[in-house]
Protein backbone atom coordinates (compact mmCIF):
# COMPACT_ATOMS: atom_id res chain seq x y z
CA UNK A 1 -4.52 -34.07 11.15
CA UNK A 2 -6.92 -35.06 13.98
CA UNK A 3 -4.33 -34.67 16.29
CA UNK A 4 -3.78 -30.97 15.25
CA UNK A 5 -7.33 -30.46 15.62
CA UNK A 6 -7.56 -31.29 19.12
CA UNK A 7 -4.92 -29.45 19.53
CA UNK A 8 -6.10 -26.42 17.56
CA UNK A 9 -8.86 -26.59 19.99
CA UNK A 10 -7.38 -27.02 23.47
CA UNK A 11 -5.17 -23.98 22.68
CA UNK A 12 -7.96 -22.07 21.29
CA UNK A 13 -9.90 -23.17 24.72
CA UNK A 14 -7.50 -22.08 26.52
CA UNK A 15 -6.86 -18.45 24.78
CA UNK A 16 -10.41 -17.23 25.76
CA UNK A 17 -10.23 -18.60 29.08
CA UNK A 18 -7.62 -16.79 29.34
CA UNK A 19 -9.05 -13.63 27.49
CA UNK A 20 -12.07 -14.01 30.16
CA UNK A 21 -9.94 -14.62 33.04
CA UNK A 22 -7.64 -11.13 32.40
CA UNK A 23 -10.25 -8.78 30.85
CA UNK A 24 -12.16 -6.68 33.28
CA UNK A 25 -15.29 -5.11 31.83
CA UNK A 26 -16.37 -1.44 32.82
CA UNK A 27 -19.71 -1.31 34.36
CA UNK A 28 -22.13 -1.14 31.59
CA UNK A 29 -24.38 1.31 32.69
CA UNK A 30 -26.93 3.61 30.42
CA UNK A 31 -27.49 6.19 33.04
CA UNK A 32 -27.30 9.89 32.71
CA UNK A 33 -26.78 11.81 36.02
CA UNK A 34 -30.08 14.01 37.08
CA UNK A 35 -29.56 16.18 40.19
CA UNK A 36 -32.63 16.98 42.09
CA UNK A 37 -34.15 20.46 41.07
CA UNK A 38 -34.75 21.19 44.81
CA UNK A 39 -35.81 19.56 48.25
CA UNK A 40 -39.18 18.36 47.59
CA UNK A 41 -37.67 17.16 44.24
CA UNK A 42 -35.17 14.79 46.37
CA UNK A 43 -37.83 13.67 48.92
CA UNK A 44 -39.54 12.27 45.86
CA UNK A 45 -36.83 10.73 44.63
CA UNK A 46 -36.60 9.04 48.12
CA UNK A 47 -39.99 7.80 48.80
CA UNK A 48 -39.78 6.36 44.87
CA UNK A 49 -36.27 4.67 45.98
CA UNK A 50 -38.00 3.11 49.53
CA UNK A 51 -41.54 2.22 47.81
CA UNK A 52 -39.74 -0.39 45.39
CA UNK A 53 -37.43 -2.11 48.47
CA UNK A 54 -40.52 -4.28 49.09
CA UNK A 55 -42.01 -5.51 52.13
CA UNK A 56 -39.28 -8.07 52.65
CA UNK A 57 -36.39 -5.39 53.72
CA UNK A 58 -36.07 -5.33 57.30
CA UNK A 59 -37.64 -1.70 58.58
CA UNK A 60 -34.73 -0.57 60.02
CA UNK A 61 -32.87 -1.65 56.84
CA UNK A 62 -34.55 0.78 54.55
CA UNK A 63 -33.31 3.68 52.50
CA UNK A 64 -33.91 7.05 54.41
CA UNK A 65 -32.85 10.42 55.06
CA UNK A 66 -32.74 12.39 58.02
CA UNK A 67 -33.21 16.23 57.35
CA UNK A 68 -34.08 19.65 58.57
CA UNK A 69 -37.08 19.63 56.02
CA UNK A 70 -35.45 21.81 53.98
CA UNK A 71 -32.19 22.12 51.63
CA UNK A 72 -29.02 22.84 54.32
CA UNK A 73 -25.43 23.89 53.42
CA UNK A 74 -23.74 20.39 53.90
CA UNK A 75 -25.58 16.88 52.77
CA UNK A 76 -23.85 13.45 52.59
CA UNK A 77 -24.80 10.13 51.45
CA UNK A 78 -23.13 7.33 53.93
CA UNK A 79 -22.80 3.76 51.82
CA UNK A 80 -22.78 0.67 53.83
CA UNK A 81 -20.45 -2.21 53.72
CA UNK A 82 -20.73 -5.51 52.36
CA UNK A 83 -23.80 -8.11 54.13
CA UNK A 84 -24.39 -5.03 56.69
CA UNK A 85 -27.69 -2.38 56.02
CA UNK A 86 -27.85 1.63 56.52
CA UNK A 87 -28.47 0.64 60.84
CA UNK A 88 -24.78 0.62 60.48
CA UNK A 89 -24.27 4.24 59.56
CA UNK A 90 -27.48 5.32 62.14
CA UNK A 91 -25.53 6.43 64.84
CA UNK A 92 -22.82 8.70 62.73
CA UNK A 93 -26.04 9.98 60.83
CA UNK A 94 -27.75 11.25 63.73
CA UNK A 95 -24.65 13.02 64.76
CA UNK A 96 -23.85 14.25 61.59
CA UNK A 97 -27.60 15.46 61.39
CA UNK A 98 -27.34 17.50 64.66
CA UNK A 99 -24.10 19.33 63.04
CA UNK A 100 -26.43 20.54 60.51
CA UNK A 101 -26.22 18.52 57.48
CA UNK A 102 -29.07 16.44 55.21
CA UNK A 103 -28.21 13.03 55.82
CA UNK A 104 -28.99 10.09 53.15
CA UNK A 105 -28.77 6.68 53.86
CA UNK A 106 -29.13 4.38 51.12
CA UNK A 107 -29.56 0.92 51.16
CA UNK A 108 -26.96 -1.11 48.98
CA UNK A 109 -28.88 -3.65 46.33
CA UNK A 110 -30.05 -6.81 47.36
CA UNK A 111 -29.01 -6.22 51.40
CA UNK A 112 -31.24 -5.69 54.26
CA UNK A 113 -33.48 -8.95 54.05
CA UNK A 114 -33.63 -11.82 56.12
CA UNK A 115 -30.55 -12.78 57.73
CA UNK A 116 -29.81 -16.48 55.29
CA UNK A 117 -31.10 -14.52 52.52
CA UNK A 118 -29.34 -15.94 48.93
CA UNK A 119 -29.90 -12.61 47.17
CA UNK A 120 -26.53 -10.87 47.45
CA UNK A 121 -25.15 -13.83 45.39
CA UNK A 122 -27.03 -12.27 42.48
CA UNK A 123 -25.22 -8.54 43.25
CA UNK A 124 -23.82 -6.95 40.10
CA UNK A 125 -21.24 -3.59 39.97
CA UNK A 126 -23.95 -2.40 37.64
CA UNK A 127 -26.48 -2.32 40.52
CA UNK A 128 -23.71 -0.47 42.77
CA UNK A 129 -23.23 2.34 40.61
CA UNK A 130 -26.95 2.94 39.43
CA UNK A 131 -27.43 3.19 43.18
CA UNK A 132 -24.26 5.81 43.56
CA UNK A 133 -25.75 7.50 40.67
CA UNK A 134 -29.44 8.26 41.98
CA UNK A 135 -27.86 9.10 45.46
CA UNK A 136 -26.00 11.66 44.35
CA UNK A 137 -28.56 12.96 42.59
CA UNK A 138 -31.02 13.17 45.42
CA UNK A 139 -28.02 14.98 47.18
CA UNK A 140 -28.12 17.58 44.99
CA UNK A 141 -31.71 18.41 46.19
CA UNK A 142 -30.98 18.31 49.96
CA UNK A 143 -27.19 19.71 49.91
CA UNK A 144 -25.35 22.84 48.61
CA UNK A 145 -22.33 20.88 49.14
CA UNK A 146 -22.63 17.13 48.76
CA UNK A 147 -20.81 14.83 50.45
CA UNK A 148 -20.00 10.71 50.16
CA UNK A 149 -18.92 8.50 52.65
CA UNK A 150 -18.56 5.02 51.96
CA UNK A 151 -17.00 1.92 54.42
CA UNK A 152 -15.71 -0.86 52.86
CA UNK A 153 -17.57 -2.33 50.22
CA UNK A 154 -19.25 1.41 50.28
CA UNK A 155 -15.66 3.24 50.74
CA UNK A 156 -15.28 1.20 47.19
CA UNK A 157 -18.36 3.10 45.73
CA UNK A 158 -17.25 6.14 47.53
CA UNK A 159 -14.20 5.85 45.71
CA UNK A 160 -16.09 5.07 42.20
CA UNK A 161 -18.23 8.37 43.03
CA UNK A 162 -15.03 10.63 43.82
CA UNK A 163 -13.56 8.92 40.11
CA UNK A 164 -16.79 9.35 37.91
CA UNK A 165 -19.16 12.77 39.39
CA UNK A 166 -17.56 15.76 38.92
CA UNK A 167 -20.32 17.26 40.36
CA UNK A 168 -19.85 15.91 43.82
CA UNK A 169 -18.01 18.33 46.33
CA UNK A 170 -16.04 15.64 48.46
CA UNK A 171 -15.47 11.89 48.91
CA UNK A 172 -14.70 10.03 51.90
CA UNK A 173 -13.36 6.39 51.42
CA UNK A 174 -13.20 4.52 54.67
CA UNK A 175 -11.41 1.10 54.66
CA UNK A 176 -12.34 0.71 51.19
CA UNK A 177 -12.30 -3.08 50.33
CA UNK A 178 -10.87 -2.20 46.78
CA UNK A 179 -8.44 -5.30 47.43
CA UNK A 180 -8.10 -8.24 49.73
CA UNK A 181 -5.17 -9.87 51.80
CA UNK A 182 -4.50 -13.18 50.13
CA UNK A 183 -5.45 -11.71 46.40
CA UNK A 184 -2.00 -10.22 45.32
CA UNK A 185 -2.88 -7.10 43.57
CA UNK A 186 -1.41 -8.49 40.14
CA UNK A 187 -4.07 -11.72 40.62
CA UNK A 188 -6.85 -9.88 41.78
CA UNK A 189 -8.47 -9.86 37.86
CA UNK A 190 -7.97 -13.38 37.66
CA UNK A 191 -9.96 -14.03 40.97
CA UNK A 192 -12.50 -11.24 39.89
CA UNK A 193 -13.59 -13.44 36.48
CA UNK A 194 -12.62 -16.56 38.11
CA UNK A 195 -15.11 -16.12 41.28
CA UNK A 196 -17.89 -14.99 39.06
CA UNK A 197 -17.44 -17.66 36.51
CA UNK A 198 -17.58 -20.30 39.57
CA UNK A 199 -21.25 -21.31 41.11
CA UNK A 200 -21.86 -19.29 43.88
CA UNK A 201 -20.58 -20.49 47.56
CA UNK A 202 -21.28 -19.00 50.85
CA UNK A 203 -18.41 -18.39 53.25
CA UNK A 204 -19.15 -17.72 57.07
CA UNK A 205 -17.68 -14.69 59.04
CA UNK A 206 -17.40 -16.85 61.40
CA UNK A 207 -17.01 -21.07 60.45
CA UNK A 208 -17.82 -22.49 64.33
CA UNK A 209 -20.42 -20.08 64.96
CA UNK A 210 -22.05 -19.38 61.65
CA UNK A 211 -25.57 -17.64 62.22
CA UNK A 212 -24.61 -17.77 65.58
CA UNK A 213 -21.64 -15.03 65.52
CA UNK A 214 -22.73 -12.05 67.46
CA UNK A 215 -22.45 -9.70 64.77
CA UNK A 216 -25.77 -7.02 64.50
CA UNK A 217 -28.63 -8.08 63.67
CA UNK A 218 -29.49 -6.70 60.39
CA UNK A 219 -26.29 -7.78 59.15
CA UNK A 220 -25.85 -11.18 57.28
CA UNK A 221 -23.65 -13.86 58.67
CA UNK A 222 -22.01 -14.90 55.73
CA UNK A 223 -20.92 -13.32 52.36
CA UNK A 224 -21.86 -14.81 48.86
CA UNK A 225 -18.47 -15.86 46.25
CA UNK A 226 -20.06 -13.51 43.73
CA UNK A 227 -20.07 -10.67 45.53
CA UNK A 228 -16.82 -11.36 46.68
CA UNK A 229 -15.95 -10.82 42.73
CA UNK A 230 -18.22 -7.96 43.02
CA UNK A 231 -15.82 -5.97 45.09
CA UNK A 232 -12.64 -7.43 43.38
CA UNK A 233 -14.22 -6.01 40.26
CA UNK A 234 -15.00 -2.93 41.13
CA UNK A 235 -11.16 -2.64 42.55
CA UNK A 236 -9.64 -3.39 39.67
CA UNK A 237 -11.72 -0.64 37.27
CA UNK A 238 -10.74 1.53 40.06
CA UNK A 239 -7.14 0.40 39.67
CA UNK A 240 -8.24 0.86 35.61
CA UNK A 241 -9.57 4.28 35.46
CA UNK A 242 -7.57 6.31 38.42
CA UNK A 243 -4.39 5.25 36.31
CA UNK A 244 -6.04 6.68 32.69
CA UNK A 245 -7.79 9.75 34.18
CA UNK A 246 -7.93 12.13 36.90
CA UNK A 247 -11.12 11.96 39.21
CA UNK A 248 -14.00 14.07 38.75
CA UNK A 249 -14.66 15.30 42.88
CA UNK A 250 -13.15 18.35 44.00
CA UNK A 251 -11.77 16.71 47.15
CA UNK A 252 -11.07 13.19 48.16
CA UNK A 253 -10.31 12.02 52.21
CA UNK A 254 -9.00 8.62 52.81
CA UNK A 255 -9.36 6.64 56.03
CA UNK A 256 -6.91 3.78 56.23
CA UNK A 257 -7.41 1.47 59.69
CA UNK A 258 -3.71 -0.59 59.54
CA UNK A 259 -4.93 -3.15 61.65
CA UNK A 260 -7.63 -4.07 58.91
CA UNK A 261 -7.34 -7.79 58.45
CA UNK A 262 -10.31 -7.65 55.90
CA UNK A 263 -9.23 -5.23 53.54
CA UNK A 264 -5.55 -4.86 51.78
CA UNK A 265 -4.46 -0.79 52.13
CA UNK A 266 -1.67 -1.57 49.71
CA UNK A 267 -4.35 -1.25 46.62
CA UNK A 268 -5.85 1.57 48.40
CA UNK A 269 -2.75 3.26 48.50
CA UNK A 270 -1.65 3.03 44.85
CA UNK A 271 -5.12 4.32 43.60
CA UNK A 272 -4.36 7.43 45.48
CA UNK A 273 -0.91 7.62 43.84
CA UNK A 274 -2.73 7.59 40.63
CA UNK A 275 -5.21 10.11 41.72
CA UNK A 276 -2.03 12.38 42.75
CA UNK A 277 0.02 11.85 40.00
CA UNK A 278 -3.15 13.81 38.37
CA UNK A 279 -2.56 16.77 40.76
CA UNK A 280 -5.65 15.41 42.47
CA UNK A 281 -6.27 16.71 46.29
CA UNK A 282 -6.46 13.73 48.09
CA UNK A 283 -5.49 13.68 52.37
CA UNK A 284 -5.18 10.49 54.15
CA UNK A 285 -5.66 9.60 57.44
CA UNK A 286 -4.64 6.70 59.42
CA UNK A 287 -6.44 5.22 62.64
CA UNK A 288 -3.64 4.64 65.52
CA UNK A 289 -2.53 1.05 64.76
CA UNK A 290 -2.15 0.43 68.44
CA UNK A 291 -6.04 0.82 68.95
CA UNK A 292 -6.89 -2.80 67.10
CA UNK A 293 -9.31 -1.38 65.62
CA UNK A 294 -12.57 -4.05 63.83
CA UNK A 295 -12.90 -3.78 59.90
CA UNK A 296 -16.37 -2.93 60.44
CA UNK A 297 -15.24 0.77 62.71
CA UNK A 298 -18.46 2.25 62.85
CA UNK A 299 -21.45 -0.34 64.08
CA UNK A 300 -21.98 0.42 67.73
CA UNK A 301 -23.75 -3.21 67.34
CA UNK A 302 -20.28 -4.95 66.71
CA UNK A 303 -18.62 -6.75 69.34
CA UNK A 304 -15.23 -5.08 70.10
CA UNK A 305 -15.97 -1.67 68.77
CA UNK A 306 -14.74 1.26 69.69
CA UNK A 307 -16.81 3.92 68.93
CA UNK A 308 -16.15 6.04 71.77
CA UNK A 309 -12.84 7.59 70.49
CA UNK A 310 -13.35 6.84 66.39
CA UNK A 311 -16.52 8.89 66.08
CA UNK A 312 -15.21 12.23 67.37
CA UNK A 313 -12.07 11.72 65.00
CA UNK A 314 -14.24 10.66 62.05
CA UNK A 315 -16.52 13.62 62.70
CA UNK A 316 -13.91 15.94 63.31
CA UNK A 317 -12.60 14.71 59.34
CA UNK A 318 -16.16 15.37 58.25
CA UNK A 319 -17.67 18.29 59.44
């Protein structure tokens, strides 16, 4: 009988383990989209969003906008990646503001503090798409037509945005890391739960050089386990919800760099033969795989970058 017991237990152990390790939880967010009633109604919105970063966020790692002080035809929103800040996007902002449009950069939760900061260990999905949620809204206010663009760990959330607002006019997805070389797409789950179930461990973009590596410097050296799950997460409720249901933006532009080494197109791919299988619009465009492009394509700050002939073909997708 004791025997049985232990037994009883092991296997019952093991069950939710395995129950924890396969289910992936939506984000559980109680938020209720509320577009901006008008400019000054956004530019509130704003200066609420930048008073509560805190003194600690590097300056040129704040949230901001840069507008024609009033409400323009085109606005976008430009999500950064993964351990970088909104200095990333500065460059294709101040471009895309000379075209004409509103331009919001938002700074992603718990990034954009000193460079060994601990904090983006403690980054949820929940955060992510709160912070989607009140950008678009503030879009609304400086935009007829409202625009995302995300890279990355922000081409994810650009992808979660085109999925879940109706209300927005177009999404961009750029290198979205909605899955990673070295996490088959049928494991990712499992790595998801099992990464976020783990104590948190740092890994180094760079192991001989740590906070050494000559990346920018508002971006972090190294990225946190957790939010490594983070991102695997949010892939697989992408993977989740483009199968079930159709996505809720009116037009949808993916940017696929093949030489990518960070990122794994093949999930990228397959959520866009979900979204079409819906009769959803959705264009992609790939980067010349001869060009070598870095992950990180739009940093003037990162060492072999190429901005010189990827801007003017970005832009040219954009405007």
């Amino acid at each position: 009988m004791r025997k049985f017991t232990i037994r009883f237990l092991f296997a019952g152990a093991a069950a939710y383990v395995g129950y924890r390790l396969w289910r992936i939880e939506p984000p559980h967010v109680n938020y209720t989209p509320n577009p901006a009633r008008d400019y000054d109604d956004a530019m509130a919105r704003l200066a609420i969003l930048r008073a509560l970063e805190g003194a600690d966020v590097n300056p040129v790692c704040r949230t901001r906008a840069l507008t024609h002080g009033r409400r323009t035809l085109h606005a976008i929103a430009l999500f950064h990646g993964m351990t970088s800040c909104p200095q990333q996007f500065q460059r294709l902002a101040e471009d895309l503001h000379r075209a004409g449009y509103n331009v919001l950069l938002p700074r992603l939760p718990r990034h954009g503090l000193e460079r060994l900061s601990t904090a983006q260990a403690e980054l949820t999905v929940e955060e992510l798409v709160v912070t989607a949620h009140k950008s678009i809204d503030i879009l609304h206010g400086l935009g007829e037509e409202i625009t995302v663009l995300g890279l990355s760990a922000g081409g994810a959330l650009g992808a979660w945005c085109a999925q879940n607002r109706a209300d927005l006019d177009r999404a961009i997805c750029v290198s979205p890391a909605l899955g990673f070389p070295g996490v088959p797409p049928w494991s990712a789950r499992f790595y998801a739960n099992g990464l976020a179930m783990l104590p948190n461990f740092f890994r180094w973009w760079d192991s001989d050089l740590k906070e050494a590596i000559p990346n920018p410097p508002h971006a972090y050296p190294r990225i946190a386990s957790h939010a490594v799950a983070v991102m695997l997460r949010l892939g697989q409720v992408m993977a989740l919800q483009s199968r079930r249901d159709p996505p809720g933006a009116e037009s949808i532009l993916v940017v696929l760099n093949p030489s990518d080494g960070v990122v794994r197109n093949e999930c990228t791919l397959q959520i866009v033969a979900n979204w079409r299988r819906h009769g959803a619009q959705v264009e992609v465009f790939e980067f010349p795989a001869e060009w070598r492009l870095p992950h990180d394509l739009i940093d003037p700050a990162q060492p072999a970058q190429q901005v010189a002939r990827v801007y003017p073909l970005l832009e040219g997708l954009i405007v």
